[in-house]
C-alpha atoms as a PDB file:
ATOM      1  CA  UNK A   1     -60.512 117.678 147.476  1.00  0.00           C
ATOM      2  CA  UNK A   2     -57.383 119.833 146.548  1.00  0.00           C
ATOM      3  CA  UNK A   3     -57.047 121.775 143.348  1.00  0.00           C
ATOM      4  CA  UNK A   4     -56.036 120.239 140.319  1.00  0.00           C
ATOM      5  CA  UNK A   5     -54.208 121.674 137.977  1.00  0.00           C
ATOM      6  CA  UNK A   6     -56.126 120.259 134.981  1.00  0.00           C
ATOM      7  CA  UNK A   7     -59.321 121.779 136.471  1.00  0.00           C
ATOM      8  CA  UNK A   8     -58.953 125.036 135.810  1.00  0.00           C
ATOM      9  CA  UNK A   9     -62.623 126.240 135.640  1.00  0.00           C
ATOM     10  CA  UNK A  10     -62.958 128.312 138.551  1.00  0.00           C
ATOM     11  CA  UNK A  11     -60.331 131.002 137.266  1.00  0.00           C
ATOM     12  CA  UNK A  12     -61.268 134.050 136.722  1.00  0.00           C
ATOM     13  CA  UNK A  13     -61.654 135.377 133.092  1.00  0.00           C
ATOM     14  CA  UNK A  14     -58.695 137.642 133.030  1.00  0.00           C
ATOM     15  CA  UNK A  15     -56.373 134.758 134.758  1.00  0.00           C
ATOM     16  CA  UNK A  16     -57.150 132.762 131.102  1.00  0.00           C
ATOM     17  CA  UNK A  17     -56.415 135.547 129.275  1.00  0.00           C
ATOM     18  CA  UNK A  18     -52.817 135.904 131.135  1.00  0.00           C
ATOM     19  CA  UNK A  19     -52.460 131.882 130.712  1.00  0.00           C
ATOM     20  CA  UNK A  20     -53.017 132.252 127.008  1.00  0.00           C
ATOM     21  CA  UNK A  21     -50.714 135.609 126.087  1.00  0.00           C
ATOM     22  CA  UNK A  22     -47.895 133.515 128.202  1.00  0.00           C
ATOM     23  CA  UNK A  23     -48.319 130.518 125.843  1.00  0.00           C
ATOM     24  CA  UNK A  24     -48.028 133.087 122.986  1.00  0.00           C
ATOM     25  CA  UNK A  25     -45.158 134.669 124.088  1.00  0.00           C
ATOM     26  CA  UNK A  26     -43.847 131.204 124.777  1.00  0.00           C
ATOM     27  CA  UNK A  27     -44.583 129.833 121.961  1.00  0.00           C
ATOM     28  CA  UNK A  28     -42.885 133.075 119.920  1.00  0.00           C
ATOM     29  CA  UNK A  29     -39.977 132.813 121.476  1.00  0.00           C
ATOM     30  CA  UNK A  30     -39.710 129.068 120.475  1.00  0.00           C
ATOM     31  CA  UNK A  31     -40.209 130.134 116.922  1.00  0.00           C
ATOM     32  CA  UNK A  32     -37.324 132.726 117.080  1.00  0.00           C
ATOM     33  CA  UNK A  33     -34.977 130.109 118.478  1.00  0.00           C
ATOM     34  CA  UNK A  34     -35.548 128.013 115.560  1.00  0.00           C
ATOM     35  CA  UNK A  35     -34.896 130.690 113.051  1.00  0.00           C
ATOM     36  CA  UNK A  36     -31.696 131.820 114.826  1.00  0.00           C
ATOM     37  CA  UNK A  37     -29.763 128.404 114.503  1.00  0.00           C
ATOM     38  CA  UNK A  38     -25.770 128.821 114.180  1.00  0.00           C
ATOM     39  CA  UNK A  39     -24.578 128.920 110.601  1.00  0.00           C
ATOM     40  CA  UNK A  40     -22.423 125.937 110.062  1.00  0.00           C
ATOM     41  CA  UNK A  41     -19.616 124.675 107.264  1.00  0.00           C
ATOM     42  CA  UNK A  42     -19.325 120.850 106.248  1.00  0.00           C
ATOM     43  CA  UNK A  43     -16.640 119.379 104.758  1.00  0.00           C
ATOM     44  CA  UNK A  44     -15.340 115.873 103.831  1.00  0.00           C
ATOM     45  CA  UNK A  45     -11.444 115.400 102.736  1.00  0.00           C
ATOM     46  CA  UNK A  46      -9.293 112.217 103.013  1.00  0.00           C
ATOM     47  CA  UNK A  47      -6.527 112.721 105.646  1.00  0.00           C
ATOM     48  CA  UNK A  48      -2.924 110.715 105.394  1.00  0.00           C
ATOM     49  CA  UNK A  49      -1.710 109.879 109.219  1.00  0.00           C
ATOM     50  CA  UNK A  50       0.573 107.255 108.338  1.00  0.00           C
ATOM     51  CA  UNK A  51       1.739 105.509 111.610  1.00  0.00           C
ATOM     52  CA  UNK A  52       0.809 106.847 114.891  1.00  0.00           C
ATOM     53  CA  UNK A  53       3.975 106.163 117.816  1.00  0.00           C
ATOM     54  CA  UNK A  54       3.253 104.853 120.700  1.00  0.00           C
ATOM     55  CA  UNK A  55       1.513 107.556 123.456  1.00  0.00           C
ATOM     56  CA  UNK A  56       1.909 109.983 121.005  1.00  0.00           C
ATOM     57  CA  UNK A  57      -0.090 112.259 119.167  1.00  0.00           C
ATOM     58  CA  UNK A  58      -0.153 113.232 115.243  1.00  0.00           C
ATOM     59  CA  UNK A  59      -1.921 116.314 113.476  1.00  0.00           C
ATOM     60  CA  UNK A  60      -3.128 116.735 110.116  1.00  0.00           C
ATOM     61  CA  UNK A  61      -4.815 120.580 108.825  1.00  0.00           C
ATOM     62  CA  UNK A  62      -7.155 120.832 106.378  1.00  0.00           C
ATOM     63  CA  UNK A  63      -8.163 123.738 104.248  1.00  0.00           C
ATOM     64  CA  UNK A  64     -11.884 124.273 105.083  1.00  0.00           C
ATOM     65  CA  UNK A  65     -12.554 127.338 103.052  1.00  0.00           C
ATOM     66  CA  UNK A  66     -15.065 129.827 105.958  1.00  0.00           C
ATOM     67  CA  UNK A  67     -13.394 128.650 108.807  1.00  0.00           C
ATOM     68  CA  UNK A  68     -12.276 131.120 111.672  1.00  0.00           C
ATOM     69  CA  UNK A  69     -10.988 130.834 114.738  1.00  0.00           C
ATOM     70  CA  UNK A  70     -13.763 132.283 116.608  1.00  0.00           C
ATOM     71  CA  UNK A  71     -16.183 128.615 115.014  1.00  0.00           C
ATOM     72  CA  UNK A  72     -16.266 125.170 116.761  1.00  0.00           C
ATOM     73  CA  UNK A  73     -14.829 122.255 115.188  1.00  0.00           C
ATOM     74  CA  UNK A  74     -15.892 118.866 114.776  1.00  0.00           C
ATOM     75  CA  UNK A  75     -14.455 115.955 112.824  1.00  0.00           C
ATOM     76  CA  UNK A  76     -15.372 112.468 112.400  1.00  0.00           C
ATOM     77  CA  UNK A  77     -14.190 109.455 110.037  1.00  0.00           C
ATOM     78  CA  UNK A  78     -16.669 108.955 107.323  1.00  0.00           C
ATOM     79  CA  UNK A  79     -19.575 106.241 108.742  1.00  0.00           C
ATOM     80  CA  UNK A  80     -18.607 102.808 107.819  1.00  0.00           C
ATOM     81  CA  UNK A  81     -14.839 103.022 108.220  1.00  0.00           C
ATOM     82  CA  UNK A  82     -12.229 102.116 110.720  1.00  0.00           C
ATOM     83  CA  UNK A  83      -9.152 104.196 111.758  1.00  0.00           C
ATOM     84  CA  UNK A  84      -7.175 100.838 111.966  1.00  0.00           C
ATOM     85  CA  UNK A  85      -7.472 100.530 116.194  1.00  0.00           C
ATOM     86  CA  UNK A  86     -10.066 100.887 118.221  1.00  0.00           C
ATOM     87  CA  UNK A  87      -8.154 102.403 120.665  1.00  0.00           C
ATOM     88  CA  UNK A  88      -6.982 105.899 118.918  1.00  0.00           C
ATOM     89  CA  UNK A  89      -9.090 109.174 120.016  1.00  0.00           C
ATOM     90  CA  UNK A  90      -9.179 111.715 118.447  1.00  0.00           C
ATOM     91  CA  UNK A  91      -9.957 115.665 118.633  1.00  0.00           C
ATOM     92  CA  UNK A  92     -10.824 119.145 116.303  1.00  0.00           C
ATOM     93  CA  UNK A  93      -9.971 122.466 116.221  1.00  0.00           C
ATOM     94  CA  UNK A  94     -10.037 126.014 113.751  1.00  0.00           C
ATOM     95  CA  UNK A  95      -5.964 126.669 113.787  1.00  0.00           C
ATOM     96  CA  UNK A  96      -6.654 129.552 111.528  1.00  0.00           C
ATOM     97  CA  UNK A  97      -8.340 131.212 108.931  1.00  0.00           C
ATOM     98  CA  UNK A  98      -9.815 128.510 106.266  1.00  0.00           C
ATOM     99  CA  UNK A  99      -7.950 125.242 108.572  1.00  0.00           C
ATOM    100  CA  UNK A 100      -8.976 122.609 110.557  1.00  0.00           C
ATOM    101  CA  UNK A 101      -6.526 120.480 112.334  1.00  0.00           C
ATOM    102  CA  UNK A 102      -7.199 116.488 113.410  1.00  0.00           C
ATOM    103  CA  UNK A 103      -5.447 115.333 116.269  1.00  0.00           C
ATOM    104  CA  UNK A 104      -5.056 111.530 115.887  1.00  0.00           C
ATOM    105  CA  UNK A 105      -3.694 110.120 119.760  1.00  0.00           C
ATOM    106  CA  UNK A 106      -2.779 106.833 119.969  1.00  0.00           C
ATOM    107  CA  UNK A 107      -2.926 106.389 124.099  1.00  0.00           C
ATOM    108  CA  UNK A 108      -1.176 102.761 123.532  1.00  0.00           C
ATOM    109  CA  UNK A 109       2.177 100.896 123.964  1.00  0.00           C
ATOM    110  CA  UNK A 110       2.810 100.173 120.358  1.00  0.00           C
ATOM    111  CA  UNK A 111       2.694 102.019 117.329  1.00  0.00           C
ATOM    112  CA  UNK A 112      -0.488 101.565 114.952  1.00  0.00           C
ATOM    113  CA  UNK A 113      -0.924 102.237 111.352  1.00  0.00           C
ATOM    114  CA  UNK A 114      -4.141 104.620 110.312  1.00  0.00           C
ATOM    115  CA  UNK A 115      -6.575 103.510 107.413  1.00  0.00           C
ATOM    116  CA  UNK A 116      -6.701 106.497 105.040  1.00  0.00           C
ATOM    117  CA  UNK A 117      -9.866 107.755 105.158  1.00  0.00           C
ATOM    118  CA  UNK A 118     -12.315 110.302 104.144  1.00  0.00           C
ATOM    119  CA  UNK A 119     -13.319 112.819 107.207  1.00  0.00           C
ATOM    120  CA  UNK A 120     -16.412 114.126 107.693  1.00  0.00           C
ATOM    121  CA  UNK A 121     -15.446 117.993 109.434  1.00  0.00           C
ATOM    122  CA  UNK A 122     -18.427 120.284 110.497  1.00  0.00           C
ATOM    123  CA  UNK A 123     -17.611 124.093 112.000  1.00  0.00           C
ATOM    124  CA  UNK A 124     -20.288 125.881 113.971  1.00  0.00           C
ATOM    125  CA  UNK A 125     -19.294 129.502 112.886  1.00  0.00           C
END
């Protein structure tokens, strides 16, 4: 019958011992990943967009106090509520020091009026 890995009784003593410090060392590494996670800013503000045109785009900043350009933005509306379409995408970005801007794009043939809404913004720093 072939080996097994499962059956791993026929090793040699200092083979476990090199199994075992690699699961360590594994395992320590794991724990320093965890510890290192990326310090992060959230935010919530209500945003004014008004009426998007047609296949057009509209941005909005807002001051997220910590925010640089060399962090990651995110921004989503607050759970629950609707922009007012479906249809409208829309993107993130640090434009400077303490700012976020929200790119609302409406992709369709007809203008469409945006709920005002709270935004939830999150910046990986």
């Amino acid at each position: 019958m072939p080996w097994r890995p499962a059956r791993i009784t026929n090793l040699p003593s200092e083979a476990a011992h090199v199994i075992n410090q690699l699961f360590r060392e594994t395992n320590a590494r794991i724990d320093d990943a965890n510890k290192q996670t990326r310090p992060h800013i959230k935010y919530t503000s209500t945003l004014v967009f008004g009426s998007v045109p047609a296949n057009s785009a509209i941005e909005r900043t807002l001051n997220v106090p910590g925010a640089n350009t060399t962090g990651t933005a995110h921004a989503s509306p607050a759970q629950g509520l609707t922009l007012g379409s479906i249809n409208l995408v829309w993107s993130a970005y640090v434009s400077a020091q303490n700012q976020v801007k929200i790119r609302l794009l409406n992709p369709t043939a007809s203008p469409v009026a945006v709920n005002t809404i709270p935004w939830n913004v999150s910046v990986l720093l």
